[in-house]
C-alpha atoms as a PDB file:
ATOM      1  CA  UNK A   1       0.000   0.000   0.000  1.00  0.00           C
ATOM      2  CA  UNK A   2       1.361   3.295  -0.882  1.00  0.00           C
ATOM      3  CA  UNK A   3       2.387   5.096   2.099  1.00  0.00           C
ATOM      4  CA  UNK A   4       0.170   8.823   2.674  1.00  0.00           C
ATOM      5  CA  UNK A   5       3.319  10.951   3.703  1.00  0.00           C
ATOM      6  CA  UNK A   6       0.730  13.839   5.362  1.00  0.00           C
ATOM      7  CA  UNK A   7      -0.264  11.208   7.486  1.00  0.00           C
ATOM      8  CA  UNK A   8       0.406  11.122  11.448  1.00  0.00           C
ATOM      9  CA  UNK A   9       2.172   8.426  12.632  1.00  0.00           C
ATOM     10  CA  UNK A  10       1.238   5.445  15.181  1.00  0.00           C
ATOM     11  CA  UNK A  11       2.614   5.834  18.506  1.00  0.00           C
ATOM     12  CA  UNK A  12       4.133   2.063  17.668  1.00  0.00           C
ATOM     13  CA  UNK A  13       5.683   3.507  14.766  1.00  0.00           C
ATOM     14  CA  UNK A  14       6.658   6.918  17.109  1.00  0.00           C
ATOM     15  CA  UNK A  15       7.961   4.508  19.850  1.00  0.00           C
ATOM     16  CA  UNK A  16       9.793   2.312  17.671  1.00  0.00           C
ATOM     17  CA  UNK A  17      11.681   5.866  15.703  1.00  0.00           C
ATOM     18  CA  UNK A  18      12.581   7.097  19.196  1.00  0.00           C
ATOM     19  CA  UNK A  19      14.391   3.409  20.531  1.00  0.00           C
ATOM     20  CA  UNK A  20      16.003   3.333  17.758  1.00  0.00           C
ATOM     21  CA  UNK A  21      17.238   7.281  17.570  1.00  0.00           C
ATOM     22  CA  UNK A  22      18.203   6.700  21.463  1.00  0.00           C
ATOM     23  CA  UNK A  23      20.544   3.981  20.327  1.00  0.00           C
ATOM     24  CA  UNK A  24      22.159   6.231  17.847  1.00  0.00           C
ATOM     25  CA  UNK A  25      22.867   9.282  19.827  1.00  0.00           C
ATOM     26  CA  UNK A  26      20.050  11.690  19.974  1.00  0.00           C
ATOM     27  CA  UNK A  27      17.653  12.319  22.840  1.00  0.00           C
ATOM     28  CA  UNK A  28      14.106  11.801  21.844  1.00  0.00           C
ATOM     29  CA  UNK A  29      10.896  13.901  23.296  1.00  0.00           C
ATOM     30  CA  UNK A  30       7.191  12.654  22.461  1.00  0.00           C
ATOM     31  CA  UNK A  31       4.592  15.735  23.079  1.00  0.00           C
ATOM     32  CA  UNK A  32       1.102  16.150  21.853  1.00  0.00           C
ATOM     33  CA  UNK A  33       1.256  19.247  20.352  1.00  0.00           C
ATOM     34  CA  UNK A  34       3.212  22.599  18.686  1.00  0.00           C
ATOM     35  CA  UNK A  35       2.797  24.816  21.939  1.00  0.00           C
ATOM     36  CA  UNK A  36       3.915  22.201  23.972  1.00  0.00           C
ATOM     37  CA  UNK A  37       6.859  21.703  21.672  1.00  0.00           C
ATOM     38  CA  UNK A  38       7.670  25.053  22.207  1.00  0.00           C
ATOM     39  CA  UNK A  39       6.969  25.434  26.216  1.00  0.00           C
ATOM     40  CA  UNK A  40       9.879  22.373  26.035  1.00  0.00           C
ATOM     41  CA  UNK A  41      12.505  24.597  23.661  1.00  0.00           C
ATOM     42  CA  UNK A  42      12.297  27.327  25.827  1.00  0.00           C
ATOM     43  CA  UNK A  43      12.764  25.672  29.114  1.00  0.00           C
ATOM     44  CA  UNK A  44      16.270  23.993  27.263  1.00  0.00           C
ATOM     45  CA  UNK A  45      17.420  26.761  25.959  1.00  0.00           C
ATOM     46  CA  UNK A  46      18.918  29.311  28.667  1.00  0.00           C
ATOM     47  CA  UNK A  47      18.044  32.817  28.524  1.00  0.00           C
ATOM     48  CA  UNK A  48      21.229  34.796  26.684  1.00  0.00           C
ATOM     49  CA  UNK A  49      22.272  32.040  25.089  1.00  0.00           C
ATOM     50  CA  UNK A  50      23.488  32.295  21.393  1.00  0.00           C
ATOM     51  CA  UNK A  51      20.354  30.859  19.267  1.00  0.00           C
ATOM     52  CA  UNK A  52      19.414  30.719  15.628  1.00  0.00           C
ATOM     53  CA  UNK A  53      16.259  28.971  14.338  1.00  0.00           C
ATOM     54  CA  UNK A  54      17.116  27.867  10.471  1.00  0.00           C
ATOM     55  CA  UNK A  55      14.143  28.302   7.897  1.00  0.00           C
ATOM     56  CA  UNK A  56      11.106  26.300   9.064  1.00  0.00           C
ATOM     57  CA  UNK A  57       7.725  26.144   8.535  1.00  0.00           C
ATOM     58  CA  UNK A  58       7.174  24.033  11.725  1.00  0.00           C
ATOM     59  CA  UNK A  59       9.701  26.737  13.537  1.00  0.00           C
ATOM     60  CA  UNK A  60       7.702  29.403  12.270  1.00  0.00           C
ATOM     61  CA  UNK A  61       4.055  28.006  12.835  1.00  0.00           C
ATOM     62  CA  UNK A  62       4.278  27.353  16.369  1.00  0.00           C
ATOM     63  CA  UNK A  63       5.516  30.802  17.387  1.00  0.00           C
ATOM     64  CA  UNK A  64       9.140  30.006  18.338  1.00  0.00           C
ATOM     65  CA  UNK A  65      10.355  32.204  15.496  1.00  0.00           C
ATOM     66  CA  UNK A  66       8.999  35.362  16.760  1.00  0.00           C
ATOM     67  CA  UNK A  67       9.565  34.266  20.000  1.00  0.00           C
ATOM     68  CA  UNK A  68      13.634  33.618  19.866  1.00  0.00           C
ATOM     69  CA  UNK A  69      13.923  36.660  17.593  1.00  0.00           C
ATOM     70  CA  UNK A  70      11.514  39.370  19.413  1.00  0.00           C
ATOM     71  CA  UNK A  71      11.772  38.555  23.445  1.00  0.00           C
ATOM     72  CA  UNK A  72      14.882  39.874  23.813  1.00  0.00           C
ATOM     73  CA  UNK A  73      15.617  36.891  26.002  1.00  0.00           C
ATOM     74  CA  UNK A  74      18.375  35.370  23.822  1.00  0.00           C
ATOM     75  CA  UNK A  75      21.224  36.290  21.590  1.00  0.00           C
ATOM     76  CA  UNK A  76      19.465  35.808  18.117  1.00  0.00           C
ATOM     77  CA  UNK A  77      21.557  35.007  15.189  1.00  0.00           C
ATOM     78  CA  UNK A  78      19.359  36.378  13.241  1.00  0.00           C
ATOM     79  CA  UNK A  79      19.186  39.717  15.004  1.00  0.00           C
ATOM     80  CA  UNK A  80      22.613  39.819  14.656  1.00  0.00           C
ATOM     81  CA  UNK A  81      22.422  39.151  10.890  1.00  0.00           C
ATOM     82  CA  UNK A  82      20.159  42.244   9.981  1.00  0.00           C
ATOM     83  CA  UNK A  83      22.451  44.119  11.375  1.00  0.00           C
ATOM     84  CA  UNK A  84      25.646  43.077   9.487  1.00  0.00           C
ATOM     85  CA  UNK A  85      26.291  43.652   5.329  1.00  0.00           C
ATOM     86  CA  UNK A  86      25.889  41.007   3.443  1.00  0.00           C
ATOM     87  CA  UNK A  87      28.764  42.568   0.989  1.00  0.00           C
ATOM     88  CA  UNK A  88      31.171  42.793   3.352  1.00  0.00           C
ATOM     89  CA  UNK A  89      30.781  40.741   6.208  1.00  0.00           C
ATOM     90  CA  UNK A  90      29.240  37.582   4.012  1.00  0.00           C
ATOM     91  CA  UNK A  91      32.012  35.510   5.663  1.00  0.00           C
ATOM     92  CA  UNK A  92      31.396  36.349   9.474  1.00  0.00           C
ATOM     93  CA  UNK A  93      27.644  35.784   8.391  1.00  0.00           C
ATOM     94  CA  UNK A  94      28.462  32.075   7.429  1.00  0.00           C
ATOM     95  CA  UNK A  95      30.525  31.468   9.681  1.00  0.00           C
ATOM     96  CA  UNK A  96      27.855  32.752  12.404  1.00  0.00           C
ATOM     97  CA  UNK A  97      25.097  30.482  10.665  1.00  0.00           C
ATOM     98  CA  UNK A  98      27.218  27.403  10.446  1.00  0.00           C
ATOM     99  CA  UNK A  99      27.911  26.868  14.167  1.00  0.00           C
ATOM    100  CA  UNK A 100      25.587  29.214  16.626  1.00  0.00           C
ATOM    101  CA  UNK A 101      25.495  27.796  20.619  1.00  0.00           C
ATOM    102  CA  UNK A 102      22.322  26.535  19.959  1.00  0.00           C
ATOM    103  CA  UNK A 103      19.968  25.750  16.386  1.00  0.00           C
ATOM    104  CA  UNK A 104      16.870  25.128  16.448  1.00  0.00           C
ATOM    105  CA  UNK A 105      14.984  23.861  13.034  1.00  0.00           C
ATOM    106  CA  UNK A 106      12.866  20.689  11.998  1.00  0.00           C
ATOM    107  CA  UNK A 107      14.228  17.879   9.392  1.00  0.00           C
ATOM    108  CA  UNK A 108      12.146  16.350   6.836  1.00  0.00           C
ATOM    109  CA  UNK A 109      12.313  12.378   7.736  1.00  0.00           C
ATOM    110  CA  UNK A 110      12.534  10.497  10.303  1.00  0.00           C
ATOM    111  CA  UNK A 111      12.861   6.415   9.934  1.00  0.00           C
ATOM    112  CA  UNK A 112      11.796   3.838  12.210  1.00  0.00           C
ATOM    113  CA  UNK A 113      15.739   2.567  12.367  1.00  0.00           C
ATOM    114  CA  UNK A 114      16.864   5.995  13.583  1.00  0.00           C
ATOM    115  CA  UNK A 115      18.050   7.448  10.572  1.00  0.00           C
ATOM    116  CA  UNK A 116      17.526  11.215  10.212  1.00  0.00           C
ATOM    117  CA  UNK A 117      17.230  13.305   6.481  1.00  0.00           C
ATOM    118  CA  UNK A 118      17.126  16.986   5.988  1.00  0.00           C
ATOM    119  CA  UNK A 119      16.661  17.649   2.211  1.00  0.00           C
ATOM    120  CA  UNK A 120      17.945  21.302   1.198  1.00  0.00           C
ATOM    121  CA  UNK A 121      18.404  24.049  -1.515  1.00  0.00           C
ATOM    122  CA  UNK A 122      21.214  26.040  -0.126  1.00  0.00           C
ATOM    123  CA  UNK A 123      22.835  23.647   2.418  1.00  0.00           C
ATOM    124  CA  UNK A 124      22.694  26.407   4.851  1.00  0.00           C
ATOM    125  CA  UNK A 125      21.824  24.646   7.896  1.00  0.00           C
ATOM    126  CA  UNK A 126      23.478  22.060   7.162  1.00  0.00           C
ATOM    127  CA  UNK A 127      27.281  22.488   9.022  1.00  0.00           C
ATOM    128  CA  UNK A 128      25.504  23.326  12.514  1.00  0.00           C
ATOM    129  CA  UNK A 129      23.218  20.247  12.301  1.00  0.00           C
ATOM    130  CA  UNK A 130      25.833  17.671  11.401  1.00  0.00           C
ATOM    131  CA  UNK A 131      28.817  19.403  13.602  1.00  0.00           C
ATOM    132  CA  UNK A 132      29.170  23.198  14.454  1.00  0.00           C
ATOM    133  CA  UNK A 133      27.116  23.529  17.331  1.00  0.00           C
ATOM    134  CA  UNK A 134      26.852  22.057  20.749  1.00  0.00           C
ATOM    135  CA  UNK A 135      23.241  21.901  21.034  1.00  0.00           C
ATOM    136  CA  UNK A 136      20.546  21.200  18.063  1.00  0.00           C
ATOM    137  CA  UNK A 137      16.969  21.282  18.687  1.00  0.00           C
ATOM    138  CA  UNK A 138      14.774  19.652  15.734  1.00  0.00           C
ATOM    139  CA  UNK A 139      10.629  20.061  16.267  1.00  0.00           C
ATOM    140  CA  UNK A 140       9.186  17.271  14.088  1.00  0.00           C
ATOM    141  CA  UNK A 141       5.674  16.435  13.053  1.00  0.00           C
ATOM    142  CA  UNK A 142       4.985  12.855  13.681  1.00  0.00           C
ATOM    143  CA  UNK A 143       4.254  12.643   9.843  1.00  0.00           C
ATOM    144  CA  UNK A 144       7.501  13.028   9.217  1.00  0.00           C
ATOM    145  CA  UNK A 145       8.363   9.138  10.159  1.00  0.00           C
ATOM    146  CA  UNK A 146       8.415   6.395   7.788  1.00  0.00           C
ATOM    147  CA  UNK A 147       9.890   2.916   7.456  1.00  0.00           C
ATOM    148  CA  UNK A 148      13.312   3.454   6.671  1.00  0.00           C
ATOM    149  CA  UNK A 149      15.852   5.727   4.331  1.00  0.00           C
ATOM    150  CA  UNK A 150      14.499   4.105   0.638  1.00  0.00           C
ATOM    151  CA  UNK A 151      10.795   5.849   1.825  1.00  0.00           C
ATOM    152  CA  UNK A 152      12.270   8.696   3.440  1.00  0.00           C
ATOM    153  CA  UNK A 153      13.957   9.495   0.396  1.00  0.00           C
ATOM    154  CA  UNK A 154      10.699   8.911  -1.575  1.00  0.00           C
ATOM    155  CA  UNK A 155       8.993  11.370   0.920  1.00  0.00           C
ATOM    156  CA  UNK A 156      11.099  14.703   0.479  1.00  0.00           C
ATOM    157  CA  UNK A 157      10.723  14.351  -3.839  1.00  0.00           C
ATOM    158  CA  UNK A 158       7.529  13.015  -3.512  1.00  0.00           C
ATOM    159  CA  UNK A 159       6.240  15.165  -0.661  1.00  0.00           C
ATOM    160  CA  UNK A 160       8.220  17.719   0.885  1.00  0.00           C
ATOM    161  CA  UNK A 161       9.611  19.337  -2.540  1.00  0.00           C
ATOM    162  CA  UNK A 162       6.138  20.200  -4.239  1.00  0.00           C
ATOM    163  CA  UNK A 163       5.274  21.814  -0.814  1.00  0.00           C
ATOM    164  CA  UNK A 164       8.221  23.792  -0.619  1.00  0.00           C
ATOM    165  CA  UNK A 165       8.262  24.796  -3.777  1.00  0.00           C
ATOM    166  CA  UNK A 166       5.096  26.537  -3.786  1.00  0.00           C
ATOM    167  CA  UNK A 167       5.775  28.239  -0.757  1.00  0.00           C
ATOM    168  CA  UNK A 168       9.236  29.294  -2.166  1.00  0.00           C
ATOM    169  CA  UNK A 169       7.533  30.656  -4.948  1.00  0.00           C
ATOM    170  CA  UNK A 170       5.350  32.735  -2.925  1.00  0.00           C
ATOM    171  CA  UNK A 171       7.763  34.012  -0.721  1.00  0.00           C
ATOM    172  CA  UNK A 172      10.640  34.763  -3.019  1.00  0.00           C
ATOM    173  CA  UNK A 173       9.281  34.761  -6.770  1.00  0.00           C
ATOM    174  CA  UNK A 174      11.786  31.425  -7.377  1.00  0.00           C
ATOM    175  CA  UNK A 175      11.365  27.583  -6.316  1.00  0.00           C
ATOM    176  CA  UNK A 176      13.027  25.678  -4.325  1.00  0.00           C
ATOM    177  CA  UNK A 177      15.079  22.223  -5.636  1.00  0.00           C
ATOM    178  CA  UNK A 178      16.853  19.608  -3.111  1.00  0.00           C
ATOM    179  CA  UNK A 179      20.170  20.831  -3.713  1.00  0.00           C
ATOM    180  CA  UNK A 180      21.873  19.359  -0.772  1.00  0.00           C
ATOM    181  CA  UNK A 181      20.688  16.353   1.312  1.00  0.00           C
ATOM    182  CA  UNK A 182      22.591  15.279   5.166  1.00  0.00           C
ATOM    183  CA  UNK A 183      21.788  12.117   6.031  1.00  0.00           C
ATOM    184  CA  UNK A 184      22.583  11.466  10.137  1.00  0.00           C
ATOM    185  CA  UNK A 185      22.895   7.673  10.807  1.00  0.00           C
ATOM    186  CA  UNK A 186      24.560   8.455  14.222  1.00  0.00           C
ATOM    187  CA  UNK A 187      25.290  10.955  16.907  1.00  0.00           C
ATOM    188  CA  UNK A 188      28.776  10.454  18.017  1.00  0.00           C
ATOM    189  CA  UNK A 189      28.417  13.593  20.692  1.00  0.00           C
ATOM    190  CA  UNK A 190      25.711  11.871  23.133  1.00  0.00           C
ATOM    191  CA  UNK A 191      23.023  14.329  24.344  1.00  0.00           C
ATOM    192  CA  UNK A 192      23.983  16.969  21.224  1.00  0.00           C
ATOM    193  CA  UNK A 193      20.810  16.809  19.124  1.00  0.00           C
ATOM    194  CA  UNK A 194      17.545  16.755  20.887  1.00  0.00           C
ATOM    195  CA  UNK A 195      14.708  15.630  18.985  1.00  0.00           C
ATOM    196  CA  UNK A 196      11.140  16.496  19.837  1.00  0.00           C
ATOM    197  CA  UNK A 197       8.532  14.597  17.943  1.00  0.00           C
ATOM    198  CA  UNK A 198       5.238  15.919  18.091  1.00  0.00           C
ATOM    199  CA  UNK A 199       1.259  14.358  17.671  1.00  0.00           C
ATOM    200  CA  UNK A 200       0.443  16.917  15.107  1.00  0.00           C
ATOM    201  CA  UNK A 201       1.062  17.726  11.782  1.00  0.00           C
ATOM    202  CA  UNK A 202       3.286  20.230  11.625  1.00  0.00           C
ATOM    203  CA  UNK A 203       5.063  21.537   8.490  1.00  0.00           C
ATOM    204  CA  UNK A 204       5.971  19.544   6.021  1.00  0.00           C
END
């Protein structure tokens, strides 16, 4: 049967992604919904700390966005980055983006073996997730889990692309295309990437 990828997961199927995820490294949280999701973020993350949340539509829907950026509470990246000139500071930019304190984003499949995908055009979150910073925080629908790497692949052409494409359109007159893909078998660092999976559907 051909797998519905907008579909929420079964808390065997949750239960079996997060065993499996614990084995390999990263610390697994089940909640019920987006605003609990972010109630757990903000108790992690300490107030001042050096944050940025990468481009998400599950960052942005649930309010931590605004939140991390506007409350003055933390050291946002991205404050930091409308402040700076693209022209002539491009390099402090990256290297500001590629390993913050602590990231904060969503991935685009999880598999039931603990595997991990993030599909992207730019590769811009990329470095932080897979090594430059000491804590990464990923807020993922429970749709977002299938059976193993072969379907998760399947999901972010099948699925995630179309989506993200029409929204890329919208927001910056050009689509998107998966330019870039990290695949994380294993966290070496224990306790690094935290991984909150949530009982709604949340992006894409």
């Amino acid at each position: 049967m051909e797998k519905n990828f907008s579909e929420l997961a079964s808390d065997e199927s949750m239960n079996k992604a997060k065993d499996a995820l614990e084995k390999n490294g990263i610390v697994v949280l089940i909640v019920e919904n987006g605003a609990e999701a972010k109630e757990k973020v903000l108790q992690m993350v300490p107030e001042g700390a050096e944050i940025m949340n990468m481009s998400s539509v599950t960052v942005d829907s649930i309010g931590l966005a605004k939140e991390i950026n506007e409350s003055g509470k933390y050291k946002s990246v991205r404050g930091m980055f409308a402040k700076m000139d693209k022209k002539t500071q491009g390099l402090e930019m990256q290297k500001l983006g590629a390993a913050p304190e602590w990231v904060v984003g969503s991935v685009h499949a999880v598999t039931e073996d603990g595997k991990v995908i993030i599909a992207s055009a730019s590769g811009s979150q990329l470095p932080s997730y897979a090594f430059g910073s000491p804590h990464v925080i990923w807020i993922v629908g429970s749709q977002k889990i299938v059976k193993d790497i072969d379907e998760g692949t399947k999901r972010v052409y099948e699925y995630v692309l179309p989506l993200e494409n029409e929204r890329a359109m919208k927001a910056y007159g050009m689509g998107s295309n998966v330019n870039k893909m990290l695949v994380i078998n294993k966290e070496v660092v224990a306790g690094r990437i935290t991984m909150i999976i949530v009982k709604e559907k949340l992006g894409f």
